[in-house]
C-alpha atoms as a PDB file:
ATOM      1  CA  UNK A   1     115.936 -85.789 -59.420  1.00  0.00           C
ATOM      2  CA  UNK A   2     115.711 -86.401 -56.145  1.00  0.00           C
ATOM      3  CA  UNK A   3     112.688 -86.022 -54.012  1.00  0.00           C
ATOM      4  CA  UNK A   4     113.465 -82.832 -52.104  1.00  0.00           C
ATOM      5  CA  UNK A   5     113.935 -81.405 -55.605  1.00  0.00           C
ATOM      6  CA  UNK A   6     110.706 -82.246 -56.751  1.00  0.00           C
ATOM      7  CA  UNK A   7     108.925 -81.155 -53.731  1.00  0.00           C
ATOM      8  CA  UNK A   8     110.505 -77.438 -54.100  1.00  0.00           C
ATOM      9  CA  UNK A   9     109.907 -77.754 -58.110  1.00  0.00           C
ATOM     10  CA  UNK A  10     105.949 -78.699 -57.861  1.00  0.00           C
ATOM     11  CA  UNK A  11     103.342 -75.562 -57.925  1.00  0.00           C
ATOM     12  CA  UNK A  12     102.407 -74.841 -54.557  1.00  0.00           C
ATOM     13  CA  UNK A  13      99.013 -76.380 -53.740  1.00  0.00           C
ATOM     14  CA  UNK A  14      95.890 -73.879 -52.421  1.00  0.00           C
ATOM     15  CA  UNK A  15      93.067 -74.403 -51.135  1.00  0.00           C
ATOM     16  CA  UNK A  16      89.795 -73.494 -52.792  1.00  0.00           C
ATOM     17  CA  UNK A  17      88.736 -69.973 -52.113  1.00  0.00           C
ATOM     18  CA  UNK A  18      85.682 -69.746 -50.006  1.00  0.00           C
ATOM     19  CA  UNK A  19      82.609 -68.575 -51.167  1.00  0.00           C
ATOM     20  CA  UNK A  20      81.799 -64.910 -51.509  1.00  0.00           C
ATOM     21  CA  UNK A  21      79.761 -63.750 -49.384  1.00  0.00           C
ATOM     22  CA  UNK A  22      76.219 -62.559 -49.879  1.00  0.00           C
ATOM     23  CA  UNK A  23      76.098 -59.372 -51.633  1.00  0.00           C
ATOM     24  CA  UNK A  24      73.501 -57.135 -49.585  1.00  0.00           C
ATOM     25  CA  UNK A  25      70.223 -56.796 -51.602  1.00  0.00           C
ATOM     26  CA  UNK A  26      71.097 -53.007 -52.484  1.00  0.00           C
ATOM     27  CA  UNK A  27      67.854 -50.931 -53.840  1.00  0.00           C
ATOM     28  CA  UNK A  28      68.826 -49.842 -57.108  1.00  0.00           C
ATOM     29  CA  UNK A  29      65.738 -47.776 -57.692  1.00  0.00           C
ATOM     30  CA  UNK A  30      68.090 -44.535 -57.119  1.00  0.00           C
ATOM     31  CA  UNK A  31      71.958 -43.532 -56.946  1.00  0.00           C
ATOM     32  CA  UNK A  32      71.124 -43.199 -52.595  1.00  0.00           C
ATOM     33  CA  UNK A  33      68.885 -45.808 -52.145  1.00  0.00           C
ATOM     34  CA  UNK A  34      68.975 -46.758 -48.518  1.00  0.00           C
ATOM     35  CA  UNK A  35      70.494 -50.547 -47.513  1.00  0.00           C
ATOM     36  CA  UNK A  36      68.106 -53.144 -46.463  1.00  0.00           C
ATOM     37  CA  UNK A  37      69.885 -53.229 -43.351  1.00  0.00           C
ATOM     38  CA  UNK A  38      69.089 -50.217 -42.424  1.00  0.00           C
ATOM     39  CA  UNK A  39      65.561 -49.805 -40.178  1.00  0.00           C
ATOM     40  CA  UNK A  40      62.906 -47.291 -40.836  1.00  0.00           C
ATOM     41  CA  UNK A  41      61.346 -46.026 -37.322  1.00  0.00           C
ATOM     42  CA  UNK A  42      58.217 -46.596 -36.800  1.00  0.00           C
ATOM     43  CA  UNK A  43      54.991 -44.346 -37.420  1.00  0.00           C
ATOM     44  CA  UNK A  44      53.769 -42.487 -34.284  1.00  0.00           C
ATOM     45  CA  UNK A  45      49.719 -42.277 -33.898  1.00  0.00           C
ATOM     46  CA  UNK A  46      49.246 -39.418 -36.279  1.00  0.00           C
ATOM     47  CA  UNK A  47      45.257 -39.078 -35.605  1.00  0.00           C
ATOM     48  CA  UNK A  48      45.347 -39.555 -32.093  1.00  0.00           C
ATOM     49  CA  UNK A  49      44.077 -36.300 -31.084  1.00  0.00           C
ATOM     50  CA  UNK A  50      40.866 -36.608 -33.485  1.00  0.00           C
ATOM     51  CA  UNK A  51      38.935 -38.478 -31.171  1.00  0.00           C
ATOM     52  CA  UNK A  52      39.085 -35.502 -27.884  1.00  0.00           C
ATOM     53  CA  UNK A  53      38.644 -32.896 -30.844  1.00  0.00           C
ATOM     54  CA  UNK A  54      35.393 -34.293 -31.454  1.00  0.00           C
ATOM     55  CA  UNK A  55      34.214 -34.352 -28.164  1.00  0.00           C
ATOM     56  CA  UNK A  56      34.737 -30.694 -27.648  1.00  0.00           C
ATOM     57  CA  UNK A  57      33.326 -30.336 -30.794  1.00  0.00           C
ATOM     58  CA  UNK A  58      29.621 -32.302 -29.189  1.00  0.00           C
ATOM     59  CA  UNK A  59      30.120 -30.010 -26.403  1.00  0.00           C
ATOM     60  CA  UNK A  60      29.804 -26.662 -27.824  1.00  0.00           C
ATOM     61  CA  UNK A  61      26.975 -28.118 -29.896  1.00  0.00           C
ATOM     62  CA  UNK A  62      25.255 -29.265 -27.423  1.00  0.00           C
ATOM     63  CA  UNK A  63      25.941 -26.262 -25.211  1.00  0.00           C
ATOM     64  CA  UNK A  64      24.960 -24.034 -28.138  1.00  0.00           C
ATOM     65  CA  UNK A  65      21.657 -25.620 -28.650  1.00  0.00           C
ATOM     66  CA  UNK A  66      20.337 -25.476 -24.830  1.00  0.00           C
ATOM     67  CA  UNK A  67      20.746 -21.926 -25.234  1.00  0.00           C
ATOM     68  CA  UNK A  68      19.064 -21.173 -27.830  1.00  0.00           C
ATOM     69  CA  UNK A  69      16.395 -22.988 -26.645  1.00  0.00           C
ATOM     70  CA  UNK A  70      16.395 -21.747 -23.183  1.00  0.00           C
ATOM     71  CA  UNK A  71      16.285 -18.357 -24.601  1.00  0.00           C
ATOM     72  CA  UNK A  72      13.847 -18.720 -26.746  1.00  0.00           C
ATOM     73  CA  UNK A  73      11.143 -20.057 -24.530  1.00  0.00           C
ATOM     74  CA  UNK A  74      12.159 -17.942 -21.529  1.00  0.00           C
ATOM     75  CA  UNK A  75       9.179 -14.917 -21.801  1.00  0.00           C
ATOM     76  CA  UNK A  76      10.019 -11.681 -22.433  1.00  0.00           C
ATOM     77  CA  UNK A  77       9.691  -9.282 -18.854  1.00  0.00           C
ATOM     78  CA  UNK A  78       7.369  -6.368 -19.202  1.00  0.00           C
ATOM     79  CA  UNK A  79       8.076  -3.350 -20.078  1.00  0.00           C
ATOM     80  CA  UNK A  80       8.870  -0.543 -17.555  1.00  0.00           C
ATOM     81  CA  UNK A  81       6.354   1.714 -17.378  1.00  0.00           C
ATOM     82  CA  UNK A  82       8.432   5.391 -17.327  1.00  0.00           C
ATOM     83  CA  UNK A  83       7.795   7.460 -14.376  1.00  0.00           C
ATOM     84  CA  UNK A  84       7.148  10.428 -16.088  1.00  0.00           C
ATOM     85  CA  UNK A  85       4.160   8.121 -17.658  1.00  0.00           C
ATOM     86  CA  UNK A  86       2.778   6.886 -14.491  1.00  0.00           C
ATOM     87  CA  UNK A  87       2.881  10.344 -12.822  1.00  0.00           C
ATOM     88  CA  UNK A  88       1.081  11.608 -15.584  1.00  0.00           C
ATOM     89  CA  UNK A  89      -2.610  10.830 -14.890  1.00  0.00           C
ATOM     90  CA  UNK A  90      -2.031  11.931 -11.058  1.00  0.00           C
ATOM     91  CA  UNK A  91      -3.151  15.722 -11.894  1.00  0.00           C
ATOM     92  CA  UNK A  92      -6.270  14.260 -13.758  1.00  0.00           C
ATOM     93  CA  UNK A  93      -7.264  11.679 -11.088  1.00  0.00           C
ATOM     94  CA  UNK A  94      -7.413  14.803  -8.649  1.00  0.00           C
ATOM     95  CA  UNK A  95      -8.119  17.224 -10.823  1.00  0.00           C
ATOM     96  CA  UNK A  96     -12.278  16.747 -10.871  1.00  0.00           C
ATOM     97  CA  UNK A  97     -12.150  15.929  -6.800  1.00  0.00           C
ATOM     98  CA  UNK A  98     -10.205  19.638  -6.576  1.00  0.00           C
ATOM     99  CA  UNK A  99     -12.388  21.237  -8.494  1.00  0.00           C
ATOM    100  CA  UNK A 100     -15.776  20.746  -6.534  1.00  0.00           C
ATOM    101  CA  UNK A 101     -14.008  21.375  -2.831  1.00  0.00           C
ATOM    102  CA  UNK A 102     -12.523  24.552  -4.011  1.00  0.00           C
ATOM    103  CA  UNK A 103     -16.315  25.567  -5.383  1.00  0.00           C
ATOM    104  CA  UNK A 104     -17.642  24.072  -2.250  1.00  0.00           C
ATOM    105  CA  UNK A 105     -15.445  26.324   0.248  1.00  0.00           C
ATOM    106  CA  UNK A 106     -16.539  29.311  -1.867  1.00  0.00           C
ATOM    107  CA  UNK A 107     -19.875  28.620  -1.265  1.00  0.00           C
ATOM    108  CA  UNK A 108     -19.320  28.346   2.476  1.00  0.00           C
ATOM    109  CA  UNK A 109     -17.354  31.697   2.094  1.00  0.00           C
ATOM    110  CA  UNK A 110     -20.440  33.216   0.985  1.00  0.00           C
ATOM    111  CA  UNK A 111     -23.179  31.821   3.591  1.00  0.00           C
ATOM    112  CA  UNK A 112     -21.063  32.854   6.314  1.00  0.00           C
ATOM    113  CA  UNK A 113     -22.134  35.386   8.790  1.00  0.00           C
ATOM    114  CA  UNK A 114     -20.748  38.867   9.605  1.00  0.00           C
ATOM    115  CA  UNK A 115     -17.325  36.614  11.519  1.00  0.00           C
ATOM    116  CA  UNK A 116     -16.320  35.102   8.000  1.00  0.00           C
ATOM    117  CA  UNK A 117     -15.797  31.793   9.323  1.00  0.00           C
ATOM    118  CA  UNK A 118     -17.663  29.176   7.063  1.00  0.00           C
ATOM    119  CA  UNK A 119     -20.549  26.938   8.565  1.00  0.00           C
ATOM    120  CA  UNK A 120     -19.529  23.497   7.290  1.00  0.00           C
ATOM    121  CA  UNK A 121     -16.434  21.659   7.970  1.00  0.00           C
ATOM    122  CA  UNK A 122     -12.726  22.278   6.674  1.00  0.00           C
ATOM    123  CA  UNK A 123     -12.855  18.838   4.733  1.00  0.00           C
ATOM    124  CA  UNK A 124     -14.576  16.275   3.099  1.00  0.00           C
ATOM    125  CA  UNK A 125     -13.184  13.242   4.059  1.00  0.00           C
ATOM    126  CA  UNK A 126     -15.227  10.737   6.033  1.00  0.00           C
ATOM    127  CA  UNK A 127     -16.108  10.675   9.575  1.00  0.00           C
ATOM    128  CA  UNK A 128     -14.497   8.246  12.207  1.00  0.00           C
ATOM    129  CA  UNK A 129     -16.724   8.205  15.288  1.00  0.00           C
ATOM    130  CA  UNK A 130     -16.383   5.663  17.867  1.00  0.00           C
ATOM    131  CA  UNK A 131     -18.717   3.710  19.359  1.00  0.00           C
ATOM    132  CA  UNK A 132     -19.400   2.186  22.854  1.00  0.00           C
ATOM    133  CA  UNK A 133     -22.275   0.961  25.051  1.00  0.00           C
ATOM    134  CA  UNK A 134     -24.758  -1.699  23.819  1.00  0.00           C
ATOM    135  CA  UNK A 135     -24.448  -2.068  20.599  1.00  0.00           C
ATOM    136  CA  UNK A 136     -22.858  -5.741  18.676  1.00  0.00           C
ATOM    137  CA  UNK A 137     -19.899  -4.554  17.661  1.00  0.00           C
ATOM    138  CA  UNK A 138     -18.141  -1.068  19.521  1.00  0.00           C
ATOM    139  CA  UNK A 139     -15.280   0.580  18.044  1.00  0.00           C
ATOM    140  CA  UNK A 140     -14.174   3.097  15.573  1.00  0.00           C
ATOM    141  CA  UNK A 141     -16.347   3.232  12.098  1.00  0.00           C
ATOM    142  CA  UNK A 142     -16.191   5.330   9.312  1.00  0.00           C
ATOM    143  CA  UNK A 143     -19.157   7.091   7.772  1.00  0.00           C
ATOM    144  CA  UNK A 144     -20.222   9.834   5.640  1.00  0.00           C
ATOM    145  CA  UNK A 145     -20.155  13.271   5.726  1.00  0.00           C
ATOM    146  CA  UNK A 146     -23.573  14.646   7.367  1.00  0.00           C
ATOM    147  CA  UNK A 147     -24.395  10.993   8.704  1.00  0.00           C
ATOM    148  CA  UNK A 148     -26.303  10.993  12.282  1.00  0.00           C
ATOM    149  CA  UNK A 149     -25.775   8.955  15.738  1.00  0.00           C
ATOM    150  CA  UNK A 150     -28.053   5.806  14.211  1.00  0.00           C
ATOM    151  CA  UNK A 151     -25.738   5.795  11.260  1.00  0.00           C
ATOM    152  CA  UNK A 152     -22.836   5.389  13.964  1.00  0.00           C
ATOM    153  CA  UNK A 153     -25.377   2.581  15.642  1.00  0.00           C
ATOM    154  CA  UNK A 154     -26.331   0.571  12.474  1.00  0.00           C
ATOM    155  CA  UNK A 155     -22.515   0.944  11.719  1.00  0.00           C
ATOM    156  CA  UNK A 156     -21.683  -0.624  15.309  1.00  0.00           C
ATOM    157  CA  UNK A 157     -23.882  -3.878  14.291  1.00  0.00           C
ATOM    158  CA  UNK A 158     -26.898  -2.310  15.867  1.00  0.00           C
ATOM    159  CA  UNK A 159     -27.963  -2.102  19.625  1.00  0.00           C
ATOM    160  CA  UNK A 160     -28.174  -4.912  21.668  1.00  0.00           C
ATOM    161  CA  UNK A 161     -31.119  -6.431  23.884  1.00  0.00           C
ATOM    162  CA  UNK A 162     -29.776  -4.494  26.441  1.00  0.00           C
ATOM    163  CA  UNK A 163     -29.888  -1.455  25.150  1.00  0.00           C
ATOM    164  CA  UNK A 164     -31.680   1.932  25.683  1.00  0.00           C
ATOM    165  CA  UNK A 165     -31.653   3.929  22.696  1.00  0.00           C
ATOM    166  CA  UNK A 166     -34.531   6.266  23.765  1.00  0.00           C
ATOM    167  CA  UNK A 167     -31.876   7.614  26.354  1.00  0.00           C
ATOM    168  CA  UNK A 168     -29.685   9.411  23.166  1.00  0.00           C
ATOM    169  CA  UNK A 169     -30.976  11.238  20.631  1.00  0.00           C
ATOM    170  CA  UNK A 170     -30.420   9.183  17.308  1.00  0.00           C
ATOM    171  CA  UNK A 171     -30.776  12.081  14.915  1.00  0.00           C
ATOM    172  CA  UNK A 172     -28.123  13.925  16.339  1.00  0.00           C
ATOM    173  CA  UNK A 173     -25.677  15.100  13.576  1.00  0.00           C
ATOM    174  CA  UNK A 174     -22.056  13.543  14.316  1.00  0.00           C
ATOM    175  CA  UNK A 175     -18.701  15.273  14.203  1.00  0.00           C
ATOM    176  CA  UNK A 176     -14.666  13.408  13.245  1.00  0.00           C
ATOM    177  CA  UNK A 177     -13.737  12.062  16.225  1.00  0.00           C
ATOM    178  CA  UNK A 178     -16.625  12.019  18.248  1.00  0.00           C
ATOM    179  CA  UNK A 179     -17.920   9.392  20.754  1.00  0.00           C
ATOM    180  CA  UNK A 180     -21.401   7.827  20.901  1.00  0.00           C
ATOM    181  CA  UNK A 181     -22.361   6.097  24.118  1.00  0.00           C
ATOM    182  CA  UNK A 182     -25.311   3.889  23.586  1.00  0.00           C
ATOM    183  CA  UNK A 183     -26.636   3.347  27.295  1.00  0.00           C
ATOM    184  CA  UNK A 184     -27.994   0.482  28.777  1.00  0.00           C
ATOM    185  CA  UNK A 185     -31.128   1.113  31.658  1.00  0.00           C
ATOM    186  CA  UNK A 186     -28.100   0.934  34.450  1.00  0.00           C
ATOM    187  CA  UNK A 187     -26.019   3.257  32.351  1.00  0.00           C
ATOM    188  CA  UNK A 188     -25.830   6.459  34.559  1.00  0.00           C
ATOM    189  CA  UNK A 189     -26.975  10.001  33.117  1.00  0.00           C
ATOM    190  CA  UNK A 190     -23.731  11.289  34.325  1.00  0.00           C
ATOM    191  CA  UNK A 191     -22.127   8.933  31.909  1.00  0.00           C
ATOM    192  CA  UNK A 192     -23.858  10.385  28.672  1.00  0.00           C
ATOM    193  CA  UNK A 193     -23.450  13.946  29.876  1.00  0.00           C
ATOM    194  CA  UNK A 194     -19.369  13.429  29.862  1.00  0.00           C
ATOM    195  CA  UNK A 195     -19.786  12.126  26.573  1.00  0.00           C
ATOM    196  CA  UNK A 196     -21.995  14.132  25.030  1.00  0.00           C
ATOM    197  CA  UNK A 197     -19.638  17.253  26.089  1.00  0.00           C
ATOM    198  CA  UNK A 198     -16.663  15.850  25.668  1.00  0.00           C
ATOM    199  CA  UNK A 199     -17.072  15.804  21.767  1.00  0.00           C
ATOM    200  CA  UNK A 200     -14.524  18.044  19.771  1.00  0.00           C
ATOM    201  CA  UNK A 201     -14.957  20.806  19.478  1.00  0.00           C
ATOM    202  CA  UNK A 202     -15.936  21.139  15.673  1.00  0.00           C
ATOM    203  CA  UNK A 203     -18.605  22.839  13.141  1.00  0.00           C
ATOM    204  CA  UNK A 204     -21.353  20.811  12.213  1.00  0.00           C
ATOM    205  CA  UNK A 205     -22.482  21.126   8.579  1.00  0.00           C
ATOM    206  CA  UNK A 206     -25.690  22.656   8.661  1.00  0.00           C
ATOM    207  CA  UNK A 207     -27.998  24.967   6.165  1.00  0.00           C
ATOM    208  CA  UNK A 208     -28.354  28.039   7.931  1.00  0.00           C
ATOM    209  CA  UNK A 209     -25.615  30.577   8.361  1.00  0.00           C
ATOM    210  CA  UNK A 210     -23.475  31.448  11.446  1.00  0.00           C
ATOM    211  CA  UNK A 211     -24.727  33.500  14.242  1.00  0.00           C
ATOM    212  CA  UNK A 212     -24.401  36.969  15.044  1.00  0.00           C
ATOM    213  CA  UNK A 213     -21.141  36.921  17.843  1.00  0.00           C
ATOM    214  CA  UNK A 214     -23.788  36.072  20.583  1.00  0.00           C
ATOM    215  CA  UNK A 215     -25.528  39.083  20.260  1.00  0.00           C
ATOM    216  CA  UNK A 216     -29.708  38.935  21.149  1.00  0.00           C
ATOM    217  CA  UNK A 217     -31.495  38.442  17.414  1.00  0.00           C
ATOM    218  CA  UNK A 218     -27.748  37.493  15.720  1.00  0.00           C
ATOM    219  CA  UNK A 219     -29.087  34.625  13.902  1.00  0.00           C
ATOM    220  CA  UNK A 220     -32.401  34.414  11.334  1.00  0.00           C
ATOM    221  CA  UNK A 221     -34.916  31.965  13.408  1.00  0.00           C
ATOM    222  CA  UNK A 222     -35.677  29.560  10.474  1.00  0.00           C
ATOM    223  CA  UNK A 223     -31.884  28.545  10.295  1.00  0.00           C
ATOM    224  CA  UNK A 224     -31.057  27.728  14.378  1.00  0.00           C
ATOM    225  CA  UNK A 225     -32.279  26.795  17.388  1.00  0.00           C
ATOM    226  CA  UNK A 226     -33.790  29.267  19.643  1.00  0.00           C
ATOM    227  CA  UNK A 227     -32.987  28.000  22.498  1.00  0.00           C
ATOM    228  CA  UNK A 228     -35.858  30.114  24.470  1.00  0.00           C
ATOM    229  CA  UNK A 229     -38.776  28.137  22.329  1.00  0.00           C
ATOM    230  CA  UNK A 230     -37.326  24.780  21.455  1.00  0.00           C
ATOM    231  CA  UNK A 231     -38.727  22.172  23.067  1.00  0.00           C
ATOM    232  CA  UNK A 232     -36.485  18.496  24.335  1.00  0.00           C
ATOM    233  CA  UNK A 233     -36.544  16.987  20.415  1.00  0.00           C
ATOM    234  CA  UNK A 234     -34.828  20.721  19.151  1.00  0.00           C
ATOM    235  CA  UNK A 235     -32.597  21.265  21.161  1.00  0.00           C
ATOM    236  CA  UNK A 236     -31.060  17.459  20.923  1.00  0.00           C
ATOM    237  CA  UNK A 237     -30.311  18.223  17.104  1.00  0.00           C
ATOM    238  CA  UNK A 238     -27.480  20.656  18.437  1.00  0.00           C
ATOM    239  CA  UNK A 239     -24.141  19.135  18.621  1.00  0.00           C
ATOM    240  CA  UNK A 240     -23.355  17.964  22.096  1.00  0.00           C
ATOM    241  CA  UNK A 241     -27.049  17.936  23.417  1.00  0.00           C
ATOM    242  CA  UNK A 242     -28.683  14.677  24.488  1.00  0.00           C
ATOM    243  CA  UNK A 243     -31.944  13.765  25.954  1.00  0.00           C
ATOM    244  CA  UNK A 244     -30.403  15.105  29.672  1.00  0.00           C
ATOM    245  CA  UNK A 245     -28.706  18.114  28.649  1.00  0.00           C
ATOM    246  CA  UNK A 246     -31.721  19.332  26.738  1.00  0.00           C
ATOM    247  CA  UNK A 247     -33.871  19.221  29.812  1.00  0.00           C
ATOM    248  CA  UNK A 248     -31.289  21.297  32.025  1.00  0.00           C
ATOM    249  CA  UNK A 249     -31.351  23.595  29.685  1.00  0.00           C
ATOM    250  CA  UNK A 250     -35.068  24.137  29.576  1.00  0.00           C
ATOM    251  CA  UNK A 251     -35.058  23.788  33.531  1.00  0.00           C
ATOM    252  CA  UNK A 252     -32.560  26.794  33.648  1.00  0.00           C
ATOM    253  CA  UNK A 253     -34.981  29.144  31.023  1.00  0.00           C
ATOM    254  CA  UNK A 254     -37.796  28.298  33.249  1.00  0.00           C
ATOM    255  CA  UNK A 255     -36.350  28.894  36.407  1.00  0.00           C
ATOM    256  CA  UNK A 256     -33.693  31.787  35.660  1.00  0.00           C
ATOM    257  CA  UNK A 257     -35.386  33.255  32.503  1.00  0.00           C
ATOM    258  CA  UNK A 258     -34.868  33.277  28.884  1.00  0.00           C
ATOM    259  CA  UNK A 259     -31.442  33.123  27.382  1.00  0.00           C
ATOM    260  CA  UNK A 260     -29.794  36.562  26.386  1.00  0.00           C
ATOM    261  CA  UNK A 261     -26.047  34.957  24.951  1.00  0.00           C
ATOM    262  CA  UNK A 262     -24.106  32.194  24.236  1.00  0.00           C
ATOM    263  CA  UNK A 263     -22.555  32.465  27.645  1.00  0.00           C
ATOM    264  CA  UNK A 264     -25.964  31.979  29.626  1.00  0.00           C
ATOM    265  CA  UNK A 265     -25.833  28.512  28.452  1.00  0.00           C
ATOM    266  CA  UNK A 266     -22.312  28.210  30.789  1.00  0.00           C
ATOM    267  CA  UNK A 267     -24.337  28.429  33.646  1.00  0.00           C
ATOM    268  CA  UNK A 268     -26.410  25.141  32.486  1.00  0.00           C
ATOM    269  CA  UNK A 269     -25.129  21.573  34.287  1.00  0.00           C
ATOM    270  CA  UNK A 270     -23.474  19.339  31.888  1.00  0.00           C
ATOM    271  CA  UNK A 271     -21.879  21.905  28.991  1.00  0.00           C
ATOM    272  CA  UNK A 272     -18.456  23.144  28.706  1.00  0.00           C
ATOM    273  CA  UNK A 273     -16.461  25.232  26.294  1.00  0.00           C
ATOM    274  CA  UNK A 274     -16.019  22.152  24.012  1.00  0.00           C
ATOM    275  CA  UNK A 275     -20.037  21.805  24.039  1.00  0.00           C
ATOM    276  CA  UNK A 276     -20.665  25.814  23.874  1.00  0.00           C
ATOM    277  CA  UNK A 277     -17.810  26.283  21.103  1.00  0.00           C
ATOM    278  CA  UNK A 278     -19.545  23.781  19.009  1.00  0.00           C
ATOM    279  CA  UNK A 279     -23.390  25.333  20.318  1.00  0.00           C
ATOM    280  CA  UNK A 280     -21.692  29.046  18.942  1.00  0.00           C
ATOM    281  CA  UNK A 281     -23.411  28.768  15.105  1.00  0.00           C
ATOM    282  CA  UNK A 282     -26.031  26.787  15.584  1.00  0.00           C
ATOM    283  CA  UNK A 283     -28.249  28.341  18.683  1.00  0.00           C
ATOM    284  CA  UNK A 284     -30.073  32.283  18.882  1.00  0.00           C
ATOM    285  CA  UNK A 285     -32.194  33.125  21.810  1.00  0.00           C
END
């Protein structure tokens, strides 16, 4: 045979198959169990938001508790009176003040003379009399009802070194509003006559009743001044009259003759209408 013949007639010669390849581990826990090769994504950060959740949470605690505590030791206001309360005990306050003015008036009513007009003052209140001259402390001071010119004095801090109080007459009853001029020895008599009649023109309080409308005999003697027999010290417990005004009136009964009306006394130096209105109820001749 010749060579070319046994080349064709010989098996063909092969080479060695390679090896397999690796099989891919395959998870045969289930019919779709996933291939290793294939990658699971990662977890996110699931509790992430925990920590921020529990801040807020401290917060409201904490806000919580301040106000509880705040508003438990913050005290309680007090309670509103009601105004219907409050008014309430108005009428009683005034009631027992009421009571004794209203009985005092009557009174008055009563004592008054044949004119009807009543012989003590309209009200109650106290007196404001100011005044000036020698005395510590001039200016307006209040007193009470029925008080006299050295109530006004003592009220003023008292007279001064300087002062003359022998000039005025101290037991003079005093009227709202009027002035007291407490002289010194260079004070002029001129001076105290301007004051003493430019008083107001006001009732005095006083015990006896209210004259007669100037008629001779109008008043009862033991309740006024008769100003034809009073001497200097009577006549200055009239309203208006001091030391200087009482002796021009007794100059004018001994040299024109006694009095016969209220409006003889216009004719004496030194009184007015203010002085003779307030003379009306408390003089007779």
């Amino acid at each position: 045979m010749s060579p070319s013949h046994r080349l064709c007639d010989d098996p063909p010669a092969f080479a060695p198959d390679p090896a397999p390849a690796a099989a891919p581990d395959v998870d045969t826990a289930g019919p779709h169990a996933a291939s290793r090769w294939e990658r699971t994504p990662p977890r996110g950060p699931v509790l992430r938001w925990r920590p921020a959740l529990l801040a807020v949470t401290v917060l409201l605690v904490a806000a919580t508790a301040w106000w509880a505590v705040a508003w438990l030791t913050t005290p309680a206001p007090p309670a509103a009176i009601p105004a219907a309360a409050a008014g309430a005990g108005i009428p009683q306050t005034d009631a027992p003040s009421t009571a004794p003015s209203a009985a005092g008036t009557d009174a008055r009513t009563s004592e008054a003379g044949p004119s009807g007009e009543a012989s003590g003052p309209a009200g109650s209140g106290p007196l404001r009399v100011h005044v000036v001259g020698e005395v510590a402390r001039p200016g307006v001071v209040s007193l009470a009802p029925g008080s006299r010119v050295a109530d006004a004095v003592g009220a003023a801090g008292g007279p001064t070194r300087h002062a003359r109080a022998e000039r005025i007459n101290l037991a003079a009853p005093l009227d709202d509003g009027q002035q007291v001029l407490v002289p010194s020895a260079r004070t002029p008599q001129d001076a105290l006559d301007r004051v003493a009649g430019a008083a107001q023109a006001q009732p005095t309080p006083t015990t006896g009743r209210a004259g007669g409308g100037g008629e001779p005999g109008g008043a009862e003697s033991g309740d006024t001044v008769d100003l034809n027999t009073a001497d200097a010290t009577e006549l200055q417990t009239l309203p208006g009259v001091g030391p200087a005004t009482a002796e021009k009136i007794i100059a004018h009964r001994e040299t024109v003759g006694p009095f016969t009306g209220l409006q003889d006394l216009d004719a004496v130096p030194g009184i007015g209408p203010a002085t003779l209105d307030r003379l009306r109820d408390h003089v007779s001749w």
